[in-house]
N, C-alpha and C. Protein backbone atom coordinates (compact mmCIF):
# COMPACT_ATOMS: atom_id res chain seq x y z
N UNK A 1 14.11 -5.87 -7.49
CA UNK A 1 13.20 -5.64 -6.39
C UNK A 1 12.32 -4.44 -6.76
N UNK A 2 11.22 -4.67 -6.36
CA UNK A 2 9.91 -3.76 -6.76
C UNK A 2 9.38 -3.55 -5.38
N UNK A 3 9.34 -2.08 -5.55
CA UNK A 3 8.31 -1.54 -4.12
C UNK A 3 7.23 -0.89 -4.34
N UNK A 4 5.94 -0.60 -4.22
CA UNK A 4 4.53 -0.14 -4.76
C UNK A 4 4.09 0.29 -2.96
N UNK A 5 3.97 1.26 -2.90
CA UNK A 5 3.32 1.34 -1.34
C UNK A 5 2.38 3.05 -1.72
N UNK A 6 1.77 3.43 -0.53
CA UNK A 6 0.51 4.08 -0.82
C UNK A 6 0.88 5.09 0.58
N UNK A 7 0.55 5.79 1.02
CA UNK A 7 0.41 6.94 2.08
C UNK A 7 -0.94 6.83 2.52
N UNK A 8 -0.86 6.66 3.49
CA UNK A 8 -2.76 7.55 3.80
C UNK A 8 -3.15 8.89 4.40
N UNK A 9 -4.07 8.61 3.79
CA UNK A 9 -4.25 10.22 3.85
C UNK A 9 -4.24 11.16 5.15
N UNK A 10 -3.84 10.53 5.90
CA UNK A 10 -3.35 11.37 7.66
C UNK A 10 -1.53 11.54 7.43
N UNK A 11 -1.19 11.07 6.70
CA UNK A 11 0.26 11.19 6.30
C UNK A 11 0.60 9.77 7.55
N UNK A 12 0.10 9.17 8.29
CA UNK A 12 0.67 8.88 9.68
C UNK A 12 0.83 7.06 9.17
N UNK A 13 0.48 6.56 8.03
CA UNK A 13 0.79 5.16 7.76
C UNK A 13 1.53 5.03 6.25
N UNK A 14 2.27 4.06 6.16
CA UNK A 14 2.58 3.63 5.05
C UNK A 14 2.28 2.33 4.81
N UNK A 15 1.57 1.86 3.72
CA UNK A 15 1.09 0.29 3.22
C UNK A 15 1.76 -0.14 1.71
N UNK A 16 2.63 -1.15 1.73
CA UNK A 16 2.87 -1.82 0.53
C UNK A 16 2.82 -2.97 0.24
N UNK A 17 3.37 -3.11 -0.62
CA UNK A 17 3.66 -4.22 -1.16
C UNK A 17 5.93 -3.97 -1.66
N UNK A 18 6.68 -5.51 -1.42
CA UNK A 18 7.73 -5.33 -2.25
C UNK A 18 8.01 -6.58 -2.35
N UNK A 19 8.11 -6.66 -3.70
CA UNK A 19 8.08 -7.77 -4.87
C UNK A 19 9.44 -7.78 -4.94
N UNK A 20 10.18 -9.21 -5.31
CA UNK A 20 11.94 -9.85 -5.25
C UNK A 20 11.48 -10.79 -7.00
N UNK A 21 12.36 -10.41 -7.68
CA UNK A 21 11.94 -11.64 -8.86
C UNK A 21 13.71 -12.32 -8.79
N UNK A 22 13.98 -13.64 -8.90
CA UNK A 22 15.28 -14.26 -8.96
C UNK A 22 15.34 -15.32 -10.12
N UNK A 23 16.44 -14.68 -10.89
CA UNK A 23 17.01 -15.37 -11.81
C UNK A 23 17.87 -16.35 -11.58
N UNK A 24 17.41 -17.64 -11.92
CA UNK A 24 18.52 -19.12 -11.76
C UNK A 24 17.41 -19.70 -10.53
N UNK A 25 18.08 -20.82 -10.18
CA UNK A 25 17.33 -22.23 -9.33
C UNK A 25 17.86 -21.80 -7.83
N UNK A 26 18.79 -21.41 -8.16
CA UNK A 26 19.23 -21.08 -6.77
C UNK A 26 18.00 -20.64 -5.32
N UNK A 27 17.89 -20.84 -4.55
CA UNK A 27 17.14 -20.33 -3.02
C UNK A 27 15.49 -20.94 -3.01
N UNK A 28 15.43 -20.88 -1.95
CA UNK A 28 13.79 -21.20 -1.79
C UNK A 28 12.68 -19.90 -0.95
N UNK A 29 13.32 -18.82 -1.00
CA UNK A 29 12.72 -18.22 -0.18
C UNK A 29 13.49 -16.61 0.02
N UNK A 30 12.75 -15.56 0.16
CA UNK A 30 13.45 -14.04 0.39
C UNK A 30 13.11 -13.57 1.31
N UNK A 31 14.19 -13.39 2.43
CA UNK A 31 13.96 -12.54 3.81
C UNK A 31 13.97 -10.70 2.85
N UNK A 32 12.67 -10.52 4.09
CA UNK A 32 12.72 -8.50 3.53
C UNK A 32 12.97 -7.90 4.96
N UNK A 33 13.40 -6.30 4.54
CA UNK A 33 13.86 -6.29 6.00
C UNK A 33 13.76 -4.37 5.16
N UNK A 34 13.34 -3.04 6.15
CA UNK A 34 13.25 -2.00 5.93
C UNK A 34 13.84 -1.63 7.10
N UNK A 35 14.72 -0.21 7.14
CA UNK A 35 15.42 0.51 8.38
C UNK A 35 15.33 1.95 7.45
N UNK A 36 15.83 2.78 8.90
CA UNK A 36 15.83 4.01 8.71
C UNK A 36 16.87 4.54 9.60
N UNK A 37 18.64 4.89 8.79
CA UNK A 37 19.04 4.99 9.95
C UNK A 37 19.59 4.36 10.54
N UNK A 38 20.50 2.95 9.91
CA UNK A 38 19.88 1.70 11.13
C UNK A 38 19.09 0.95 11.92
N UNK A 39 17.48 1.63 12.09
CA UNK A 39 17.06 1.46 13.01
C UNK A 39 15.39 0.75 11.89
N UNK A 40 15.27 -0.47 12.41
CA UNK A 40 14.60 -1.84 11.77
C UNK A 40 13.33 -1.24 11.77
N UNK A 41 12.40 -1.18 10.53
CA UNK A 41 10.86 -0.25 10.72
C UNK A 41 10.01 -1.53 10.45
N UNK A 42 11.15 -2.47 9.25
CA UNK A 42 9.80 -3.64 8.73
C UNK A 42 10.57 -4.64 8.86
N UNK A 43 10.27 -6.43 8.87
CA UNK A 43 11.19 -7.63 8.54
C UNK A 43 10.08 -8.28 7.70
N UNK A 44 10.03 -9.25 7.06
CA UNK A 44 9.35 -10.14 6.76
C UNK A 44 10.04 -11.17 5.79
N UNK A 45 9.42 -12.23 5.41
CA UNK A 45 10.00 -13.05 4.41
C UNK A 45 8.62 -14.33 3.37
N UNK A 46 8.85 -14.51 2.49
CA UNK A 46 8.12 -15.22 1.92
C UNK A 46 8.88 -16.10 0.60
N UNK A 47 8.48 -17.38 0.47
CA UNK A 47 8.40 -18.17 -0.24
C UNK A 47 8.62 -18.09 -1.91
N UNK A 48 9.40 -18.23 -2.59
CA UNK A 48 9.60 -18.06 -4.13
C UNK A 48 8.53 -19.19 -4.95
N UNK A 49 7.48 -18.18 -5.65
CA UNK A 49 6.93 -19.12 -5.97
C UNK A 49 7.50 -19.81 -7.74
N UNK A 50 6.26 -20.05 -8.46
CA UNK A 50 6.82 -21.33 -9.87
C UNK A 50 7.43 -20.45 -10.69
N UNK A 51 6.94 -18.96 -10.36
CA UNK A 51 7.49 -17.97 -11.67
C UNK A 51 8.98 -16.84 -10.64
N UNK A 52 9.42 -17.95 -9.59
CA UNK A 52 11.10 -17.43 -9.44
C UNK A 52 10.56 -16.15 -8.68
N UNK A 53 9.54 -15.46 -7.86
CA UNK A 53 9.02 -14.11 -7.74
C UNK A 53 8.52 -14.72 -6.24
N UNK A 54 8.91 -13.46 -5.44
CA UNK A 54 8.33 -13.46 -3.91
C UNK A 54 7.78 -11.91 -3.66
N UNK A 55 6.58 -12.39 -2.70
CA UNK A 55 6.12 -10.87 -2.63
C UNK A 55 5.51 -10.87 -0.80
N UNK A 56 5.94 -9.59 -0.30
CA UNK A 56 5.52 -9.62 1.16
C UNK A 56 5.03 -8.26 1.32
N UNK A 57 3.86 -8.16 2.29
CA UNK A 57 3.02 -6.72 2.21
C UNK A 57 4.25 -6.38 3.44
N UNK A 58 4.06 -4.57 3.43
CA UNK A 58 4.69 -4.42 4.50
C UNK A 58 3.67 -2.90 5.21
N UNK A 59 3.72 -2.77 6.64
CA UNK A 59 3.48 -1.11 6.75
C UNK A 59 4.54 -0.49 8.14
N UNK A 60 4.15 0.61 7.88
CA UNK A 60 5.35 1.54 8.69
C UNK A 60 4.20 2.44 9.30
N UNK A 61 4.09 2.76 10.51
CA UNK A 61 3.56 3.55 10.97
C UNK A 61 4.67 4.76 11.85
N UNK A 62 4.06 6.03 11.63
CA UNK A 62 4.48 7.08 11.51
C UNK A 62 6.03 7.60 10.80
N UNK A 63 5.65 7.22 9.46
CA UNK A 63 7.26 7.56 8.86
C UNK A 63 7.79 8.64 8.30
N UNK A 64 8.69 8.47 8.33
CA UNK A 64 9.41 10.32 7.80
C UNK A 64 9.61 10.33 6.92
N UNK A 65 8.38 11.18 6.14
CA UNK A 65 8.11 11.05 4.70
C UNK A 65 9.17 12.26 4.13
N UNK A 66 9.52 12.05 3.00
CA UNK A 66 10.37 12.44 1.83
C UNK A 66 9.83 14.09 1.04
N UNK A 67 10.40 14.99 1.53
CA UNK A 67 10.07 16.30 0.93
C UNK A 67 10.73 16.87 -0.29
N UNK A 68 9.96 17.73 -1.07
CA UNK A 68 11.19 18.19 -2.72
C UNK A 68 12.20 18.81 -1.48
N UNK A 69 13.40 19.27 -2.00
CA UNK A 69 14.38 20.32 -2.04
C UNK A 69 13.64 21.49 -1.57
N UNK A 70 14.03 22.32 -0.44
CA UNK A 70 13.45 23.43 0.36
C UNK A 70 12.09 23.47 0.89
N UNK A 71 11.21 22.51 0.97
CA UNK A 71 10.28 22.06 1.55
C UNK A 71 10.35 21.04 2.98
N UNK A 72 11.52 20.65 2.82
CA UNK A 72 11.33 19.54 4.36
C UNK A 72 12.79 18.72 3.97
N UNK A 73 13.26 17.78 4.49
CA UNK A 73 13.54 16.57 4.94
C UNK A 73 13.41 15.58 3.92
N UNK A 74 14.61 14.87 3.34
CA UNK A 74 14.83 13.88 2.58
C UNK A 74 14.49 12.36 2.96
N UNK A 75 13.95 11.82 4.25
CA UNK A 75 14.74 10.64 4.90
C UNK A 75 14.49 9.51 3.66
N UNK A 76 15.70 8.68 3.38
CA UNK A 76 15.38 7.76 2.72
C UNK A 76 15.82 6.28 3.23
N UNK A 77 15.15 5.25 3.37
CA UNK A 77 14.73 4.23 3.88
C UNK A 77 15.35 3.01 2.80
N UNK A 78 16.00 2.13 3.81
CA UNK A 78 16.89 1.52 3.14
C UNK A 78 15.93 -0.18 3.02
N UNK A 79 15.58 -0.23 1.80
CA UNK A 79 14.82 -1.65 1.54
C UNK A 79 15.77 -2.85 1.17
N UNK A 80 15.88 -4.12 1.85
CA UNK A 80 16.95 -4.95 1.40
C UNK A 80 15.91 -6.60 1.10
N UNK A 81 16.06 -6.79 0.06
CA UNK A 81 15.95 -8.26 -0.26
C UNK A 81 17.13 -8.96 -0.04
N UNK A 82 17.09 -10.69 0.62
CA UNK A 82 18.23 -11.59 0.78
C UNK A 82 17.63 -12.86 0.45
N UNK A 83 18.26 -13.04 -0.75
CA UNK A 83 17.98 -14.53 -1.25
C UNK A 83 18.21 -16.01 -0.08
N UNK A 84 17.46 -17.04 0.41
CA UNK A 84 18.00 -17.85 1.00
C UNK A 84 17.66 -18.97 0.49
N UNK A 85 18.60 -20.16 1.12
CA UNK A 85 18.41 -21.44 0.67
C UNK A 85 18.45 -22.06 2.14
N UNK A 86 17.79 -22.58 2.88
CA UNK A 86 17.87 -23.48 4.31
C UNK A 86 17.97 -22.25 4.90
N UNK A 87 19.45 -22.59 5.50
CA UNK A 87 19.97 -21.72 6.47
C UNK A 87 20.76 -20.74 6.28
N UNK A 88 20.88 -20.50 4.84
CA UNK A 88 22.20 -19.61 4.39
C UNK A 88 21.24 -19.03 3.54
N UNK A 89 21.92 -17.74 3.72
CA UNK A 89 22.16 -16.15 2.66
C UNK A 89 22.67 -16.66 1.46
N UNK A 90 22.31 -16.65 0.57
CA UNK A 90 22.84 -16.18 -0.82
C UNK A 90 23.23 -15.11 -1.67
N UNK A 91 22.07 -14.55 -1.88
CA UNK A 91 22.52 -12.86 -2.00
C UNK A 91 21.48 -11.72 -1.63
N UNK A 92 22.07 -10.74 -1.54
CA UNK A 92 21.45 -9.49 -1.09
C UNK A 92 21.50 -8.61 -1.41
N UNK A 93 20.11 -7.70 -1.73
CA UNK A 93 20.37 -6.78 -2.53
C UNK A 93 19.25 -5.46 -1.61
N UNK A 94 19.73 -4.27 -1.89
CA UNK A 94 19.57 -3.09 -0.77
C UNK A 94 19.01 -1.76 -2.39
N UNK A 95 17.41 -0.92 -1.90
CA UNK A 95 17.55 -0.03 -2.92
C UNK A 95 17.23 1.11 -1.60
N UNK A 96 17.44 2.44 -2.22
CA UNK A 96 17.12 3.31 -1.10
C UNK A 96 15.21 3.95 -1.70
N UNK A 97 14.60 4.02 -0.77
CA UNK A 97 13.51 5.13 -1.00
C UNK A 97 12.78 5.68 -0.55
N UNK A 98 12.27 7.08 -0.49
CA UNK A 98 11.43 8.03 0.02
C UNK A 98 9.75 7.63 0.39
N UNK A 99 9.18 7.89 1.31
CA UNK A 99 7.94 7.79 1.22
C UNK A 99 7.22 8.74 1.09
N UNK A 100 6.63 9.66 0.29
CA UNK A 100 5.59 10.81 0.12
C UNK A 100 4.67 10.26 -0.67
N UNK A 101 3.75 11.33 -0.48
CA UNK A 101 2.00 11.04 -0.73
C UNK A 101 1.73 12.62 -2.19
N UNK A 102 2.27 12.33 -3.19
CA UNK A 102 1.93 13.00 -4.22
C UNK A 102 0.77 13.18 -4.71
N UNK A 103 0.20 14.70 -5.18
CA UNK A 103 -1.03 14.63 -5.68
C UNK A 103 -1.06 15.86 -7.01
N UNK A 104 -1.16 15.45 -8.29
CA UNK A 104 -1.18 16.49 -9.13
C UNK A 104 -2.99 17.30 -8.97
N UNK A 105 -2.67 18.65 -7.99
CA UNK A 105 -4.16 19.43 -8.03
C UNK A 105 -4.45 19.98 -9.43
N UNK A 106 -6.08 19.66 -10.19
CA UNK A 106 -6.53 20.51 -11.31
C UNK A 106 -8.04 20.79 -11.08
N UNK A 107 -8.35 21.71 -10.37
CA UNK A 107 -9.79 21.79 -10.14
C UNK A 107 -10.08 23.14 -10.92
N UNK A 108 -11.18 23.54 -11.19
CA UNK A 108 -11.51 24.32 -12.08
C UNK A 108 -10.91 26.10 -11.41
N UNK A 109 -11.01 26.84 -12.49
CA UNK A 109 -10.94 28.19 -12.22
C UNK A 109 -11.12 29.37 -13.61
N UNK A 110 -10.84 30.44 -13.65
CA UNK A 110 -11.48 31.32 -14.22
C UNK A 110 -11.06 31.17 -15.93
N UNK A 111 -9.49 30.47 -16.31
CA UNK A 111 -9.19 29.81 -16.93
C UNK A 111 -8.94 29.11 -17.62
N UNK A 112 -9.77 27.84 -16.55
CA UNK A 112 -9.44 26.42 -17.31
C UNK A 112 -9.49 25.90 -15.81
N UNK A 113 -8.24 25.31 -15.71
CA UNK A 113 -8.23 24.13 -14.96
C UNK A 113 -6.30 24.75 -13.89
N UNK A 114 -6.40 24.50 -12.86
CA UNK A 114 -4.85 24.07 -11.81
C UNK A 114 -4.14 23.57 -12.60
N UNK A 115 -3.15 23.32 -12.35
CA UNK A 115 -1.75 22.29 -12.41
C UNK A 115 -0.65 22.97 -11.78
N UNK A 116 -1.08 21.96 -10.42
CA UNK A 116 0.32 22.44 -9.46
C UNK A 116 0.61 20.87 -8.71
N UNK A 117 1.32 20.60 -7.83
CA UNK A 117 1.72 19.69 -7.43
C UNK A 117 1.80 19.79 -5.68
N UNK A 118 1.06 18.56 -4.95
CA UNK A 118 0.90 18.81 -3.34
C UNK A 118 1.84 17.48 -3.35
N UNK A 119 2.59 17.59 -2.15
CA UNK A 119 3.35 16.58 -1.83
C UNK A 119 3.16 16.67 -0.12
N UNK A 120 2.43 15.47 0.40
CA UNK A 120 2.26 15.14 1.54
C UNK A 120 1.53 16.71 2.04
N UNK A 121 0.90 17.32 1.65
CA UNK A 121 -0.19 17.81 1.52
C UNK A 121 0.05 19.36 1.47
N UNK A 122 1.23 19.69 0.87
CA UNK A 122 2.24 21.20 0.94
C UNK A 122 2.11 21.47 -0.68
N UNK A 123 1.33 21.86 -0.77
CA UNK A 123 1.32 22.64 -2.35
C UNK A 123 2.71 22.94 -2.89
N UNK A 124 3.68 22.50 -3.98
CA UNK A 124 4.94 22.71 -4.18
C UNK A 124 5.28 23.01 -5.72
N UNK A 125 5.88 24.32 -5.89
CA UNK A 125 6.28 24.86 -6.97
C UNK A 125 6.80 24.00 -7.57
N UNK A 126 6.72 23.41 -8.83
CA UNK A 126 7.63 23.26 -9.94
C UNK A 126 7.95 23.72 -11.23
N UNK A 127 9.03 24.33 -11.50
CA UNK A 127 9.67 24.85 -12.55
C UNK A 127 10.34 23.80 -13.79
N UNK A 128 9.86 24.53 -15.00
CA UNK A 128 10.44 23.24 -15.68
C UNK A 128 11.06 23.85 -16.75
N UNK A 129 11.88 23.50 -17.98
CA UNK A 129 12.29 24.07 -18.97
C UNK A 129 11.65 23.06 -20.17
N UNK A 130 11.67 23.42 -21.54
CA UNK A 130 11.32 23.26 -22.71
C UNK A 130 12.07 23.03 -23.85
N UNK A 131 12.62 22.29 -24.68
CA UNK A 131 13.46 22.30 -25.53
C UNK A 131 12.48 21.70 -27.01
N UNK A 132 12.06 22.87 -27.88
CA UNK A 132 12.13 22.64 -28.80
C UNK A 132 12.62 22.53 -30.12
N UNK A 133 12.78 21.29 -30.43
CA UNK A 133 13.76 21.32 -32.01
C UNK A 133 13.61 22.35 -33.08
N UNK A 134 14.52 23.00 -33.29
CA UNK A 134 14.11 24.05 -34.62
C UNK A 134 14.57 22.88 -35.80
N UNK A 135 14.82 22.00 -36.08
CA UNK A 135 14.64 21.17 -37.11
C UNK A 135 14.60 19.99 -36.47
N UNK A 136 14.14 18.93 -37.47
CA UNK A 136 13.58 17.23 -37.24
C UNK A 136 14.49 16.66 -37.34
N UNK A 137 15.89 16.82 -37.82
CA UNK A 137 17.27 16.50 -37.98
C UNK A 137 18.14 17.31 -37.28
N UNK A 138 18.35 16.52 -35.57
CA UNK A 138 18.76 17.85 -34.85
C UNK A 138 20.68 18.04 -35.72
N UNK A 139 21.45 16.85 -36.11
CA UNK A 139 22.85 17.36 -36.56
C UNK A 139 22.52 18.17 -37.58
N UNK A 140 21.26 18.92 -37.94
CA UNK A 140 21.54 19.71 -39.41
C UNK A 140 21.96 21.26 -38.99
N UNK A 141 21.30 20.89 -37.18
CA UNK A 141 21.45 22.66 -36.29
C UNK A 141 23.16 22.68 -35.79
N UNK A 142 23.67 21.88 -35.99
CA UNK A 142 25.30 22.12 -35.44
C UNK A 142 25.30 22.72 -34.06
N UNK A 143 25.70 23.78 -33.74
CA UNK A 143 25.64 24.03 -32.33
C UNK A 143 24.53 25.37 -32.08
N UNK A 144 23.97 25.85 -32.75
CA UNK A 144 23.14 26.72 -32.86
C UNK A 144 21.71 26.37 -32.60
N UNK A 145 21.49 25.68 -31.20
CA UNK A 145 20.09 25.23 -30.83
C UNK A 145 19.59 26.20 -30.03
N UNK A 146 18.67 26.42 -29.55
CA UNK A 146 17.97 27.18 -28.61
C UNK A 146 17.32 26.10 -27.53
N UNK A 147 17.47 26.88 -26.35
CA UNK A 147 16.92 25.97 -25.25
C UNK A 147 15.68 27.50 -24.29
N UNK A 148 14.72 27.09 -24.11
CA UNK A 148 13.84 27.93 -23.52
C UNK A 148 13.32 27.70 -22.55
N UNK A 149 13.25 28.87 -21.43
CA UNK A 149 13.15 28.08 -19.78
C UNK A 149 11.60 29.26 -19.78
N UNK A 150 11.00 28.51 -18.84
CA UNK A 150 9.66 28.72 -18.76
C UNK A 150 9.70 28.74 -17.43
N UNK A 151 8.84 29.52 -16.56
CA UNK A 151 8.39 29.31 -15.06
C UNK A 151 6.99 29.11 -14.90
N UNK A 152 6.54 28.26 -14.32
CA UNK A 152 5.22 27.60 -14.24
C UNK A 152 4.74 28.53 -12.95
């Protein structure tokens, strides 16, 4: 199962798409279904077409979008594909995921250029570390590597 969806830019909608691909002859068709919580945000279902693949748009209005660590609120949203044939379930399958509206900022300055990261429109630190090989054959370093942490 494949999910592709978009934010808009009020933070206040979510629009996708989520794609089911099924291996074997089995079913004619995939119920979709999104909650939060328990509580039902999307349903839909569509038709398997010649290449075994079903796809249904979906949107969520006003959802509780997904913040880094010390910025906000995790909520993650439980997406379930269910294979059917007639009247019966076959199988079902559930992924979890966040909705935020990511944007890498680089606009000019005295410099060069930004590189920072807005998430649902909160400018947000990220720290990263660096590991470069002191040789091209890392077993020739045995345990004597260096690891180098950088703050952005």
């Amino acid at each position: 199962m494949q999910i592709d969806y978009e934010v808009d830019s009020s933070l206040s909608k979510v629009s996708g798409k989520i794609t089911a691909f099924v291996d074997g002859a089995a079913g004619d068709s995939i119920k979709f279904s999104a909650d939060l919580n328990g509580e039902e945000v999307f349903n839909g279902s569509a038709e398997l077409n010649d290449q075994r693949k079903a796809e249904v748009e979906f949107h969520v209005s006003n959802p509780k979008l997904w913040y880094p660590h010390g910025y906000g609120e995790q909520p993650l949203y439980t997406v379930s594909a269910t294979l059917v044939h007639g009247e019966h379930d076959l199988h079902s399958i559930s992924r979890r995921t966040g909705f935020r509206k990511t944007e890498l900022v680089q606009t000019p300055d005295k410099i060069g250029k930004t590189f920072y990261f807005r998430v649902n429109g909160v400018d947000v630190f990220c720290g990263g570390s660096d590991w470069i090989p002191a040789d091209s054959f890392v077993s020739v370093l045995g345990s004597e590597c260096l690891v180098f942490y950088t703050d952005l």
